[in-house]
PDB file of N, CA and C in Angstrom:
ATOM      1  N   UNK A   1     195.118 156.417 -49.531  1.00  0.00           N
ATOM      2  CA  UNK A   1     194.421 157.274 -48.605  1.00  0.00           C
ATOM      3  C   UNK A   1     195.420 157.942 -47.668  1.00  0.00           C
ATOM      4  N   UNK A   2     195.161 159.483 -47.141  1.00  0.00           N
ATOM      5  CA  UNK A   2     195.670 159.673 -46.521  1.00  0.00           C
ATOM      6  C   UNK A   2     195.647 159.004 -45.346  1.00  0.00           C
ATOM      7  N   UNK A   3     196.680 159.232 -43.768  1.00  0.00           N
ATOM      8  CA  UNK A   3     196.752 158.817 -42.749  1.00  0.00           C
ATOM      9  C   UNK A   3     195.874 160.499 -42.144  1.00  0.00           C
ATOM     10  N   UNK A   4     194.625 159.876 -41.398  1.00  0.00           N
ATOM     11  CA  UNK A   4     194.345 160.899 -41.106  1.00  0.00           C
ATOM     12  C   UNK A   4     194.597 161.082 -39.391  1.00  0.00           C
ATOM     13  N   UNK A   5     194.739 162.131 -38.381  1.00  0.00           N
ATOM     14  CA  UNK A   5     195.160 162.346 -37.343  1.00  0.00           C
ATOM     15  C   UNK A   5     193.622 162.558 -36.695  1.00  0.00           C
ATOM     16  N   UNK A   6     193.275 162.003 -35.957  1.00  0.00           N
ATOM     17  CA  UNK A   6     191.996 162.111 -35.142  1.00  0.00           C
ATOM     18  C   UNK A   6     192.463 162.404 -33.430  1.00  0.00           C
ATOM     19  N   UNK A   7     192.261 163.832 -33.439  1.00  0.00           N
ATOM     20  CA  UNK A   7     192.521 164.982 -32.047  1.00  0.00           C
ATOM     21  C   UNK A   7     191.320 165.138 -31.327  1.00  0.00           C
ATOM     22  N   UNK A   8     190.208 165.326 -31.897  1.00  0.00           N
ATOM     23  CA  UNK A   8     189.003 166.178 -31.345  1.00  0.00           C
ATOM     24  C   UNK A   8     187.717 164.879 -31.416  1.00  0.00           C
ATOM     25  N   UNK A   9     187.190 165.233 -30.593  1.00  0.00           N
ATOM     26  CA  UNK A   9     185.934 164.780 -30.074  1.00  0.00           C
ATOM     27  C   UNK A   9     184.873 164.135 -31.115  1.00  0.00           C
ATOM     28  N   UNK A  10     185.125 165.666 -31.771  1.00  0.00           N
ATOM     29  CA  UNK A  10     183.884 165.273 -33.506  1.00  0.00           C
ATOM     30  C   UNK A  10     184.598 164.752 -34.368  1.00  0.00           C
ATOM     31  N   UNK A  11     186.063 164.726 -34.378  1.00  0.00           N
ATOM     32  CA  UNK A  11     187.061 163.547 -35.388  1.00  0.00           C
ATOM     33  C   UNK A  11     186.416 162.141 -35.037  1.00  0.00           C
ATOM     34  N   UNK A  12     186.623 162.035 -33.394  1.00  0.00           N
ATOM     35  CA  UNK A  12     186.962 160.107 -33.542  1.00  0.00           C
ATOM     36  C   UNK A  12     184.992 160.023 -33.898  1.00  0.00           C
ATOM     37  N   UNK A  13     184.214 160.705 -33.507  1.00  0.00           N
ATOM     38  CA  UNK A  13     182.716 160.215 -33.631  1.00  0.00           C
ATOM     39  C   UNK A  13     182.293 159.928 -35.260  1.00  0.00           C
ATOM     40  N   UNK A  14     182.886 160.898 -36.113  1.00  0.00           N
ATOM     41  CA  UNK A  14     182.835 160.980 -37.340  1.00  0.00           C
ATOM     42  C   UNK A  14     183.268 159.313 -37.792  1.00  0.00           C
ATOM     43  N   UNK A  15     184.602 159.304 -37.186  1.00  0.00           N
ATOM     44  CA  UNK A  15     184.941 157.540 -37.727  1.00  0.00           C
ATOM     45  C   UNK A  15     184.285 156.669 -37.236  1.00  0.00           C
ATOM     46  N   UNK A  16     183.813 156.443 -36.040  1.00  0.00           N
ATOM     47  CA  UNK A  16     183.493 155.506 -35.422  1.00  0.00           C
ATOM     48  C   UNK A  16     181.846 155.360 -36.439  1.00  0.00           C
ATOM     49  N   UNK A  17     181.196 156.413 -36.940  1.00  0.00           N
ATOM     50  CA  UNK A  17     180.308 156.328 -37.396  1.00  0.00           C
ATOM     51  C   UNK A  17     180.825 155.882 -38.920  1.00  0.00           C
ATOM     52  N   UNK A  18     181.509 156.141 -39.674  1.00  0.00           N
ATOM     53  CA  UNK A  18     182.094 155.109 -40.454  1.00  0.00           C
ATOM     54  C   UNK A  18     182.714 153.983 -40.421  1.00  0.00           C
ATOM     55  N   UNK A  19     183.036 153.578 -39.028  1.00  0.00           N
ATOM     56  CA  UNK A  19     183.610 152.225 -39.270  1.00  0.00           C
ATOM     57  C   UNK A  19     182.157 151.401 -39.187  1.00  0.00           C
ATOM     58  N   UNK A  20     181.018 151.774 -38.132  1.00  0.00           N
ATOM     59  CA  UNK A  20     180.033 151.543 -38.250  1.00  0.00           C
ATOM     60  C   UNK A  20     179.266 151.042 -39.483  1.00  0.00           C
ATOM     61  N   UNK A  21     179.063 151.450 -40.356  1.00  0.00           N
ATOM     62  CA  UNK A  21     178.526 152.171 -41.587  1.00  0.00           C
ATOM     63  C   UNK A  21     179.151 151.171 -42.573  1.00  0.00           C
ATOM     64  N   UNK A  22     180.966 151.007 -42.824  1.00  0.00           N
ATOM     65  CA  UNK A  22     181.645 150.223 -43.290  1.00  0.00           C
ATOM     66  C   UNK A  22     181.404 148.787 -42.764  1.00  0.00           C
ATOM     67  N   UNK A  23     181.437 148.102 -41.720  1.00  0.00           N
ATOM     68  CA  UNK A  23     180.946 147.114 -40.988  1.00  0.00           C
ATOM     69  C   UNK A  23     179.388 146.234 -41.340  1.00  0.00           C
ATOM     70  N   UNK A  24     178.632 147.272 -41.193  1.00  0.00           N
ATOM     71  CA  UNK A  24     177.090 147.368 -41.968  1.00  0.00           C
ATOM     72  C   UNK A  24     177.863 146.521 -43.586  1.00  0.00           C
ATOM     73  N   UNK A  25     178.370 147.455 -44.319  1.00  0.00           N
ATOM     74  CA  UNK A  25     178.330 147.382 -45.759  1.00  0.00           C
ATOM     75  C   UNK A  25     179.236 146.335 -45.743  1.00  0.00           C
ATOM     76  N   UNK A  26     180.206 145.392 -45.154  1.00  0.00           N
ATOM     77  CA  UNK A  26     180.880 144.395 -45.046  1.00  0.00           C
ATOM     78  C   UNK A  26     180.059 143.236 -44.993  1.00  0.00           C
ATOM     79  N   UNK A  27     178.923 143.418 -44.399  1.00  0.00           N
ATOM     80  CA  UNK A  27     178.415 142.136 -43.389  1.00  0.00           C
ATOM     81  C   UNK A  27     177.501 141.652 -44.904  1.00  0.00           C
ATOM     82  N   UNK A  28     177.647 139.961 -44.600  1.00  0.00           N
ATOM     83  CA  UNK A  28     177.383 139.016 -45.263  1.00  0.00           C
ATOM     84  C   UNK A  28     175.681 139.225 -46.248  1.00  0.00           C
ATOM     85  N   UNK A  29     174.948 140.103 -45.549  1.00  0.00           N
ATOM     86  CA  UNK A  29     173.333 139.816 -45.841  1.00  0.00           C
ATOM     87  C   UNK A  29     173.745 141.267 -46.794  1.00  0.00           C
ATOM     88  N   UNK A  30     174.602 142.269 -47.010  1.00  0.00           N
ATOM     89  CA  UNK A  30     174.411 143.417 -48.144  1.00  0.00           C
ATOM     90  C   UNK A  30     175.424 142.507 -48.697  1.00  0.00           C
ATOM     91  N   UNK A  31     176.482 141.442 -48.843  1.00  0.00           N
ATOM     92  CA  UNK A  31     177.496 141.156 -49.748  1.00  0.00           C
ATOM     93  C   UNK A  31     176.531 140.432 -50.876  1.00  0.00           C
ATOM     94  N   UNK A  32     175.807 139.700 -50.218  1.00  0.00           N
ATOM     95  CA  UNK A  32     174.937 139.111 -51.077  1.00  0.00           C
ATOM     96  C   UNK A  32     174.169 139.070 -52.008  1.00  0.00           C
ATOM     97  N   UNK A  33     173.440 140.594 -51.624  1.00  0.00           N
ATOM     98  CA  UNK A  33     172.766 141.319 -53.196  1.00  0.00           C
ATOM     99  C   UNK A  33     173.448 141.613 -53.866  1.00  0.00           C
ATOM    100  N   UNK A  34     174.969 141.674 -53.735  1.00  0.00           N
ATOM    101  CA  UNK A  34     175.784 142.378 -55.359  1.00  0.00           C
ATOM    102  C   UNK A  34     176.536 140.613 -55.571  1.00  0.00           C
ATOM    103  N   UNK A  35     176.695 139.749 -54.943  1.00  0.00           N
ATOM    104  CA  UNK A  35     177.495 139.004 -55.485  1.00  0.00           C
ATOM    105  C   UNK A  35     176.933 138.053 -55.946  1.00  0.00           C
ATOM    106  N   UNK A  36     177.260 137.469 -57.166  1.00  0.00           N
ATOM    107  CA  UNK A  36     178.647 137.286 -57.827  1.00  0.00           C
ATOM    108  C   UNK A  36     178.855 138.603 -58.825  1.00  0.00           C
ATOM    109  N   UNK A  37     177.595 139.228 -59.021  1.00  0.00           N
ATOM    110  CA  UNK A  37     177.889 139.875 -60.577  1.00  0.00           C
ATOM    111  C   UNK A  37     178.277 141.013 -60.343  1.00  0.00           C
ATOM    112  N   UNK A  38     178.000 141.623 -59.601  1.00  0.00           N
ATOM    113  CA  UNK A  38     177.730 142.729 -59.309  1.00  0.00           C
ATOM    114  C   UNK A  38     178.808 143.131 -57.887  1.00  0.00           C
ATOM    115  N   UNK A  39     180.187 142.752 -58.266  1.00  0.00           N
ATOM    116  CA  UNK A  39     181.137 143.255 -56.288  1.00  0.00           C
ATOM    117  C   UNK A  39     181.508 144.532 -57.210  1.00  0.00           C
ATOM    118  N   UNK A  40     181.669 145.221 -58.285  1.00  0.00           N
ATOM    119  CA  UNK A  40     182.575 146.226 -58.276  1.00  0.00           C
ATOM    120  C   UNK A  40     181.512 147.172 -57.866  1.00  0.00           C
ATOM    121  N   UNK A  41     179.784 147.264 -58.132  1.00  0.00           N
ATOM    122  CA  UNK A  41     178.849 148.210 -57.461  1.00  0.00           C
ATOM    123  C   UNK A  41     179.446 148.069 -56.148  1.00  0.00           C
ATOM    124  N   UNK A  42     179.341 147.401 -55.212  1.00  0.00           N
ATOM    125  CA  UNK A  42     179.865 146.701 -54.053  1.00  0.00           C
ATOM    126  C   UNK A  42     180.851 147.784 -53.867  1.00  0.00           C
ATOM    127  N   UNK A  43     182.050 147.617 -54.014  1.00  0.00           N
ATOM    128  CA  UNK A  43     183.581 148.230 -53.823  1.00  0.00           C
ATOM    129  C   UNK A  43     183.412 149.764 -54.132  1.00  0.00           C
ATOM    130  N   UNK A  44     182.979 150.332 -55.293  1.00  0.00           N
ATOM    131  CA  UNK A  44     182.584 151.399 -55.888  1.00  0.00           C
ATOM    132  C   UNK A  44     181.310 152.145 -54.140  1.00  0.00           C
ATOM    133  N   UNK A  45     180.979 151.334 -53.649  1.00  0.00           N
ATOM    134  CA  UNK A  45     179.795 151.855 -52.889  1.00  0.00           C
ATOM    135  C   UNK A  45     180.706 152.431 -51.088  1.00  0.00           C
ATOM    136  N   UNK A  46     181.531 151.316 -51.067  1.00  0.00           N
ATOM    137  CA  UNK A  46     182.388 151.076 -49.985  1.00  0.00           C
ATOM    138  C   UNK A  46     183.545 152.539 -50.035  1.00  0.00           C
ATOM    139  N   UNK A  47     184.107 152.426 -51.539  1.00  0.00           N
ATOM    140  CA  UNK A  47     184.586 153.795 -51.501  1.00  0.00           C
ATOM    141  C   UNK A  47     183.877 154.937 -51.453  1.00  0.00           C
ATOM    142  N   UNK A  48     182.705 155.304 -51.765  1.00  0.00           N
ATOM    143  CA  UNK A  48     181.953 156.263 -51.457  1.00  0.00           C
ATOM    144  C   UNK A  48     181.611 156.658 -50.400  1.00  0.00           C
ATOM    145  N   UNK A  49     181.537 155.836 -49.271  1.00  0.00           N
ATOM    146  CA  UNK A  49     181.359 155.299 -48.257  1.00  0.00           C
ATOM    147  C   UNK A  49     182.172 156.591 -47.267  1.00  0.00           C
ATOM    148  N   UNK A  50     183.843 155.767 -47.588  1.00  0.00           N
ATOM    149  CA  UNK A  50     184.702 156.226 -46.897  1.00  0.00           C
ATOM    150  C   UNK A  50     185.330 157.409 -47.220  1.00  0.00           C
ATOM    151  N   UNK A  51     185.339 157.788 -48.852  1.00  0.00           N
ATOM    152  CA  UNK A  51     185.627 158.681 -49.337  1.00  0.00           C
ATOM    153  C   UNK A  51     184.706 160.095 -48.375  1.00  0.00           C
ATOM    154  N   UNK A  52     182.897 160.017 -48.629  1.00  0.00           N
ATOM    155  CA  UNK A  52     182.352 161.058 -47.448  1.00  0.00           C
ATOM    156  C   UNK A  52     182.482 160.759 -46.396  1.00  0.00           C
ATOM    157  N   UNK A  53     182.893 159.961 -45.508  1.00  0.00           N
ATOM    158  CA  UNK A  53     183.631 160.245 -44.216  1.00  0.00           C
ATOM    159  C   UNK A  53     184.797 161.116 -44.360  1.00  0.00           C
ATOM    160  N   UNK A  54     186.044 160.582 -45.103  1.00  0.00           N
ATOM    161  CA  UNK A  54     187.057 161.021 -45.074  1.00  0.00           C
ATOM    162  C   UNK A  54     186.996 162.544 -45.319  1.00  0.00           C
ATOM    163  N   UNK A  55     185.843 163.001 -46.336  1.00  0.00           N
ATOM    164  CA  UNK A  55     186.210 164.812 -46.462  1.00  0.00           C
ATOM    165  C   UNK A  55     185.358 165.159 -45.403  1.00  0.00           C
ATOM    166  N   UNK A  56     184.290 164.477 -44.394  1.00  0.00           N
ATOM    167  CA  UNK A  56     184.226 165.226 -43.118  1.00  0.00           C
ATOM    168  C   UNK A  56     185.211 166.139 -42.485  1.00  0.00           C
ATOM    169  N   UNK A  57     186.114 164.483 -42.053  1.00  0.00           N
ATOM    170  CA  UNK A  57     186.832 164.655 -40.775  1.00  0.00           C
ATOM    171  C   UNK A  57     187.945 165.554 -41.669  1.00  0.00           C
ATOM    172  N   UNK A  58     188.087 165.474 -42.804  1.00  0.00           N
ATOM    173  CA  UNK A  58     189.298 166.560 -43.313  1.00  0.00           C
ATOM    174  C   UNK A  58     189.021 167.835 -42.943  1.00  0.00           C
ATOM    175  N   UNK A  59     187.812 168.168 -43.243  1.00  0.00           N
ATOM    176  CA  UNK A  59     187.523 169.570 -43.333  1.00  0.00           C
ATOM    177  C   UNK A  59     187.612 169.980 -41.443  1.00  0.00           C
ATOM    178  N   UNK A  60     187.022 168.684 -41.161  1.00  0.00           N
ATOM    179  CA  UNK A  60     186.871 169.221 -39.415  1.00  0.00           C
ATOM    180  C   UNK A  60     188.462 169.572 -38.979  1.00  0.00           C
ATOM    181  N   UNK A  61     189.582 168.942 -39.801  1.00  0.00           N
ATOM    182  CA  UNK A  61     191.132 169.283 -39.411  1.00  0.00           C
ATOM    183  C   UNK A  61     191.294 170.338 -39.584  1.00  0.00           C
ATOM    184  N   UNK A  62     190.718 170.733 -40.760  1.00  0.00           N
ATOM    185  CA  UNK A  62     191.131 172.035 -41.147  1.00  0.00           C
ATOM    186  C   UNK A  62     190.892 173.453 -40.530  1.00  0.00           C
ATOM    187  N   UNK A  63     189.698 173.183 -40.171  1.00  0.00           N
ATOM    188  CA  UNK A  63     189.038 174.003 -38.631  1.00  0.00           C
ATOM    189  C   UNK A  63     189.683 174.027 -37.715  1.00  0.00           C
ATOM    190  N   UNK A  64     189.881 173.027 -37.497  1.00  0.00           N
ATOM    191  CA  UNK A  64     190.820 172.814 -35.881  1.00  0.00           C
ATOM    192  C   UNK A  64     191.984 173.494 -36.393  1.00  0.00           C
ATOM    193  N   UNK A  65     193.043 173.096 -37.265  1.00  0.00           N
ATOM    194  CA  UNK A  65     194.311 173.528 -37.222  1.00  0.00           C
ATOM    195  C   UNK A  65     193.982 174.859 -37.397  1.00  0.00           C
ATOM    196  N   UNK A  66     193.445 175.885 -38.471  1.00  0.00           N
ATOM    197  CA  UNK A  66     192.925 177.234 -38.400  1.00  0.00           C
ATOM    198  C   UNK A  66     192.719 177.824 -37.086  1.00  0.00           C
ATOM    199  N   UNK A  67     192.028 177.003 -36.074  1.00  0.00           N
ATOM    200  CA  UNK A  67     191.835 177.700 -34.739  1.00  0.00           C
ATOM    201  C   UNK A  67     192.659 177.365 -33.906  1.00  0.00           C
ATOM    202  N   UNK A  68     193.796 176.863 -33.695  1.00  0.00           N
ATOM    203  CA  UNK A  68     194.947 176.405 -33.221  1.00  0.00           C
ATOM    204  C   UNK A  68     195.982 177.136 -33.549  1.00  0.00           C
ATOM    205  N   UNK A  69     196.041 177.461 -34.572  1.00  0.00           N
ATOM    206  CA  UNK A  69     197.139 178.717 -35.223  1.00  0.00           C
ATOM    207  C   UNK A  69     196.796 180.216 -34.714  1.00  0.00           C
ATOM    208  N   UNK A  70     195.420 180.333 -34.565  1.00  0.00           N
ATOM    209  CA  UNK A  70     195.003 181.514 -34.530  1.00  0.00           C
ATOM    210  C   UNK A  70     194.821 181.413 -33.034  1.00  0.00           C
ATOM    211  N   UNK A  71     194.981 180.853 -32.303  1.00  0.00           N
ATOM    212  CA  UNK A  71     195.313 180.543 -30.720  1.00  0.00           C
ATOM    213  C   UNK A  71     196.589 180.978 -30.441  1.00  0.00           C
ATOM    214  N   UNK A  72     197.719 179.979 -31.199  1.00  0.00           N
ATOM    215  CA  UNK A  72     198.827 180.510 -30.922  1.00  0.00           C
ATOM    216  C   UNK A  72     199.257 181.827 -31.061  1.00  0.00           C
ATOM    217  N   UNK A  73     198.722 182.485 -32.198  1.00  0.00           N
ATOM    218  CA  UNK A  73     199.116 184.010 -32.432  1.00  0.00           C
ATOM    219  C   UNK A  73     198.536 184.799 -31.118  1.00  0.00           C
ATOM    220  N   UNK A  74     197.586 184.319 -30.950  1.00  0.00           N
ATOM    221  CA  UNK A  74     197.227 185.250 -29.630  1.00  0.00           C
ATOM    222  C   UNK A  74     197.720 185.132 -28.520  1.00  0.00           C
ATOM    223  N   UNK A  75     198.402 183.906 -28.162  1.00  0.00           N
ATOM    224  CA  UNK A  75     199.034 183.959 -27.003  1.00  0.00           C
ATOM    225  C   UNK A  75     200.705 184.106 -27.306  1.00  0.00           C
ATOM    226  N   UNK A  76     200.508 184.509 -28.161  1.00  0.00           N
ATOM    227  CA  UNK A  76     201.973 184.879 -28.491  1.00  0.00           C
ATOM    228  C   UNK A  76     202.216 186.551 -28.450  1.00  0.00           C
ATOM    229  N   UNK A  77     200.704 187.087 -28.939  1.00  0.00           N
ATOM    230  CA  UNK A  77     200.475 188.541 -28.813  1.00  0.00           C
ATOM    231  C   UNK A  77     200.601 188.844 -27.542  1.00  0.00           C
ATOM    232  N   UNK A  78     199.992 188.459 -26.591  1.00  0.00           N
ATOM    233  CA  UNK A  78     199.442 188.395 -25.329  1.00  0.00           C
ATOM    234  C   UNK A  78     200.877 188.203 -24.576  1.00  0.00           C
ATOM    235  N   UNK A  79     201.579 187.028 -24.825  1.00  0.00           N
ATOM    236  CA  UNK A  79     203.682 187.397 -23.752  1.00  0.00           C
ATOM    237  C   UNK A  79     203.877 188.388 -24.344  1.00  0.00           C
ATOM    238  N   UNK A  80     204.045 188.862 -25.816  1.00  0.00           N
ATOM    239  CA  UNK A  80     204.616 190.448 -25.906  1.00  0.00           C
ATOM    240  C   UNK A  80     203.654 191.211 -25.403  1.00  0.00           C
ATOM    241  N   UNK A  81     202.621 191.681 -25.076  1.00  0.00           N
ATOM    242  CA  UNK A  81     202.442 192.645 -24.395  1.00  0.00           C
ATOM    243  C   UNK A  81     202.673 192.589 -23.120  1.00  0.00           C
ATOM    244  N   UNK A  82     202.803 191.329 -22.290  1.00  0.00           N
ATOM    245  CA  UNK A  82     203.562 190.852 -20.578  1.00  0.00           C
ATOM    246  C   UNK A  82     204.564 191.485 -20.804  1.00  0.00           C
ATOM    247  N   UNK A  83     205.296 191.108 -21.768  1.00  0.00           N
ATOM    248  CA  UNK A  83     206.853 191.225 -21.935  1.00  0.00           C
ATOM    249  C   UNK A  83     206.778 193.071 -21.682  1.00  0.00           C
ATOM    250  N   UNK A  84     206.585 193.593 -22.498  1.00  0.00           N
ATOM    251  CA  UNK A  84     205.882 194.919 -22.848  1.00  0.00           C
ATOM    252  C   UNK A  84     206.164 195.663 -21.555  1.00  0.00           C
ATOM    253  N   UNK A  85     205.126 195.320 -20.967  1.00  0.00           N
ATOM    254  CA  UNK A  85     204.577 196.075 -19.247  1.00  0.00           C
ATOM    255  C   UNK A  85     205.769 195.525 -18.778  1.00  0.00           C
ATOM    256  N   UNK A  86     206.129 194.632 -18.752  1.00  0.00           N
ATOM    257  CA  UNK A  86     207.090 194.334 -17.877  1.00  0.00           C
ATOM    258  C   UNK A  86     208.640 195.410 -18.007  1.00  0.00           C
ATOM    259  N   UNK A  87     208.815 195.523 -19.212  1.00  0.00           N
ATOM    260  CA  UNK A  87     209.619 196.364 -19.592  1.00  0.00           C
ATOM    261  C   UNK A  87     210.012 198.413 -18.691  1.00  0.00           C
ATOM    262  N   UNK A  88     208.521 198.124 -19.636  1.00  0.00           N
ATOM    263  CA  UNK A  88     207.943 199.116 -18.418  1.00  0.00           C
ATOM    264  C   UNK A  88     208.367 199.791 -17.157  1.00  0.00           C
ATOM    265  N   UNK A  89     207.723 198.913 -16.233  1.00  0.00           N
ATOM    266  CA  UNK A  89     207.947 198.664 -14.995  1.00  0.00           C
ATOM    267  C   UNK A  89     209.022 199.017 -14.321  1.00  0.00           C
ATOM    268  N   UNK A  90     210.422 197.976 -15.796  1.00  0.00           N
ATOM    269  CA  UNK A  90     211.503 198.007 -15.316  1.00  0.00           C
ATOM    270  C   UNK A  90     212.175 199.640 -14.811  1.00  0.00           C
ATOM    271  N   UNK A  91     211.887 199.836 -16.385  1.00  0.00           N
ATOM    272  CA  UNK A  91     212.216 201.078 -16.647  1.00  0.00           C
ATOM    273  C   UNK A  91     211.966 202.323 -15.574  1.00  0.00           C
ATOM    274  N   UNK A  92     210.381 202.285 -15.345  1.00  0.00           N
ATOM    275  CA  UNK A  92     209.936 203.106 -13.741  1.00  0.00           C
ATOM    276  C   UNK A  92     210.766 203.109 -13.158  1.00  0.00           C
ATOM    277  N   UNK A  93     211.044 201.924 -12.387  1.00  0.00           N
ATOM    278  CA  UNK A  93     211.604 201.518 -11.149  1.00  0.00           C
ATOM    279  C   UNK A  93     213.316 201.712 -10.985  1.00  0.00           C
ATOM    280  N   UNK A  94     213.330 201.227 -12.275  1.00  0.00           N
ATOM    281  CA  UNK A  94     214.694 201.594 -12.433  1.00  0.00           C
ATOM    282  C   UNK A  94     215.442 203.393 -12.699  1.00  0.00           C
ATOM    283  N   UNK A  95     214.277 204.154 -12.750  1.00  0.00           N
ATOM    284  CA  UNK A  95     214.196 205.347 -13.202  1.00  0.00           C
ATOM    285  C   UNK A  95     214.256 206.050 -11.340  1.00  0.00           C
ATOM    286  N   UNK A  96     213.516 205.140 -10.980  1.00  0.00           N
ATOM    287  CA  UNK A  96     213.457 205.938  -9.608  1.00  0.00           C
ATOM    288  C   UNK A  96     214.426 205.484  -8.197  1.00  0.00           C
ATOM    289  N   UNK A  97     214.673 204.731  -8.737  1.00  0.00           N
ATOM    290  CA  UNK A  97     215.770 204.335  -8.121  1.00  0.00           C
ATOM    291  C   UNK A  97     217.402 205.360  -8.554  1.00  0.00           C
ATOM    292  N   UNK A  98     217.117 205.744  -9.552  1.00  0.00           N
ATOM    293  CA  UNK A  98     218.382 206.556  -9.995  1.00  0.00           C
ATOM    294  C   UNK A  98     218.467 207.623  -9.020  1.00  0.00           C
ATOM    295  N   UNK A  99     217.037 208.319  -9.412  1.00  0.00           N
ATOM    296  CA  UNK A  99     216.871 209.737  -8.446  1.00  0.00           C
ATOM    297  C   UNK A  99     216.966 209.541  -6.950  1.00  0.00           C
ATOM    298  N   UNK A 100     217.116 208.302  -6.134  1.00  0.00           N
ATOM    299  CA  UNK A 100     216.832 208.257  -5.074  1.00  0.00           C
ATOM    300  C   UNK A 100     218.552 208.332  -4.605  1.00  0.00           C
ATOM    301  N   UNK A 101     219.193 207.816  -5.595  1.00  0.00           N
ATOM    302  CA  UNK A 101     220.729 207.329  -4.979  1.00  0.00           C
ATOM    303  C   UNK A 101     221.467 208.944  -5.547  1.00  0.00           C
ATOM    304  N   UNK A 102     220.551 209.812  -6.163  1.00  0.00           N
ATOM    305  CA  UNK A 102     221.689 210.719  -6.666  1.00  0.00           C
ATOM    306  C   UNK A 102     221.227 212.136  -5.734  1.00  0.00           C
ATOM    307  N   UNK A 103     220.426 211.628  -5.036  1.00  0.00           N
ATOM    308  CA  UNK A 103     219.499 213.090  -4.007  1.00  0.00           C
ATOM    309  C   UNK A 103     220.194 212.245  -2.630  1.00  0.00           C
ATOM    310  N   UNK A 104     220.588 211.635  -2.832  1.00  0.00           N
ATOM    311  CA  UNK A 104     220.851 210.738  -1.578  1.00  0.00           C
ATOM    312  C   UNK A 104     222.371 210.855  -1.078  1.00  0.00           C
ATOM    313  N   UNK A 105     223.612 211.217  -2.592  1.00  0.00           N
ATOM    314  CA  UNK A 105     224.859 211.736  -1.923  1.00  0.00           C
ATOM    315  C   UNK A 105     225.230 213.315  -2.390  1.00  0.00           C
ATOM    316  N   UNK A 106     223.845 214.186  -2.385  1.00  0.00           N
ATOM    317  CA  UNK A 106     224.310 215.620  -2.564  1.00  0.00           C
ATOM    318  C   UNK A 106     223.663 216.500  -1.307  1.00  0.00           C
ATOM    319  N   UNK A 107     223.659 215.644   0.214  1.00  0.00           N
ATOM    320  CA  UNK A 107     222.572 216.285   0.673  1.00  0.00           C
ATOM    321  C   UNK A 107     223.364 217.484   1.464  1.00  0.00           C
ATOM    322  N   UNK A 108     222.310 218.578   1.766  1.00  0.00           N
ATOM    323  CA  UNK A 108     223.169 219.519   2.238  1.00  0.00           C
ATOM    324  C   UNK A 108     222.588 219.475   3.987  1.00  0.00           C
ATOM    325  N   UNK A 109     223.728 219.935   4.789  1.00  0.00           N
ATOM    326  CA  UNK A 109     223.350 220.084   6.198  1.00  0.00           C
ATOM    327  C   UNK A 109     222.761 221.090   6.470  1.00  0.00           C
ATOM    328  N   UNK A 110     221.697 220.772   7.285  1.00  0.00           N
ATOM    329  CA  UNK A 110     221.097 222.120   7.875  1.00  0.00           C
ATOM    330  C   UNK A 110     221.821 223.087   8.898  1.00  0.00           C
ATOM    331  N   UNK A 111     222.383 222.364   9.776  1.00  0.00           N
ATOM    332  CA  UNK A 111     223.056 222.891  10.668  1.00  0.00           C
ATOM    333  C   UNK A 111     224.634 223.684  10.292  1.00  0.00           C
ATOM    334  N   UNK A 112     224.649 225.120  10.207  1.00  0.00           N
ATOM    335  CA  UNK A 112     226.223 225.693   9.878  1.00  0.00           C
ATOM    336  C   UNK A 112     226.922 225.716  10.819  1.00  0.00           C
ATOM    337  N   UNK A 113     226.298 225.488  11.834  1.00  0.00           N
ATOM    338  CA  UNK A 113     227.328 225.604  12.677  1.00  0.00           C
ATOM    339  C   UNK A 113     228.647 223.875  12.820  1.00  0.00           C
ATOM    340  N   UNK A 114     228.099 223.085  12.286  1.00  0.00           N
ATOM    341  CA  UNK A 114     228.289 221.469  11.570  1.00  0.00           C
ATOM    342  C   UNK A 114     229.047 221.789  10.604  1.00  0.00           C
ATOM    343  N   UNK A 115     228.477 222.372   9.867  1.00  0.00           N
ATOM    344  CA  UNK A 115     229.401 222.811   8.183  1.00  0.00           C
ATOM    345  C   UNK A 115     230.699 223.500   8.846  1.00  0.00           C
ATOM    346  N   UNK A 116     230.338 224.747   9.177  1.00  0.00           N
ATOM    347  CA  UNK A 116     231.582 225.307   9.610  1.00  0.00           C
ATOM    348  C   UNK A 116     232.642 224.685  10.041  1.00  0.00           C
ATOM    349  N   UNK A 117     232.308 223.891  11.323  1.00  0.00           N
ATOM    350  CA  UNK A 117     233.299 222.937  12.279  1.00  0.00           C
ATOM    351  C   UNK A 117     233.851 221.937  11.099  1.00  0.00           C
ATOM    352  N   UNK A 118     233.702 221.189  10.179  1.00  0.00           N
ATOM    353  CA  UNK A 118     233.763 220.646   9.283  1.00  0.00           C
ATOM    354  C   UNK A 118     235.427 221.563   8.345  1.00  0.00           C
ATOM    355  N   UNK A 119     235.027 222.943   7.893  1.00  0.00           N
ATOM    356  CA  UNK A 119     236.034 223.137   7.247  1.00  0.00           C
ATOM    357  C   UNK A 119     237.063 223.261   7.663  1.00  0.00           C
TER     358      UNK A 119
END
């Protein structure tokens, strides 16, 4: 059998209702109607048992991991577009900051009579 990983809520209930179930089919008053002649009906019943538990909770993994993957892609979509804007932003800011420092050492004086004294 596999080792199965029980994460979610409806995993451990699924087992607990098979260990249940298995426990039931253990206990002394059902061993009794199959034994002596009859334990491989017995064993044969026990695997059936666990076998439909087991493709429950498989399939319920399989769900989960499907929506766990498809979680991650989205929040993986979701930093690149942060990333994105952020970029952005940079770019603005950094854009306007250029124009501010290059209007900032060409300025001309109003006053000529300043200019003049100057040359």
């Amino acid at each position: 059998m596999v080792k199965l990983e029980l994460k979610s809520i409806e995993e451990r209930s699924i087992w607990k209702m098979m260990q249940a179930e298995l426990t039931y089919h253990n206990s002394y008053t059902v061993k009794q109607r199959y034994f002596p002649n009859d334990m491989d009906s017995w064993r044969e019943m026990k695997s059936e048992i666990e076998n439909k538990y087991r493709s429950e909770i498989e399939t319920l993994q399989i769900y989960r991991k499907q929506t766990e993957k498809h979680d991650a892609m989205m929040e993986a979509a979701e930093t690149l577009l942060i990333m994105k804007k952020r970029e952005e932003y940079k770019e603005f800011y950094k854009a306007g900051r250029t124009k501010k420092t290059s209007t900032s050492t060409s300025t001309h004086r109003r006053s000529s009579r300043i200019a003049n004294k100057c040359k």
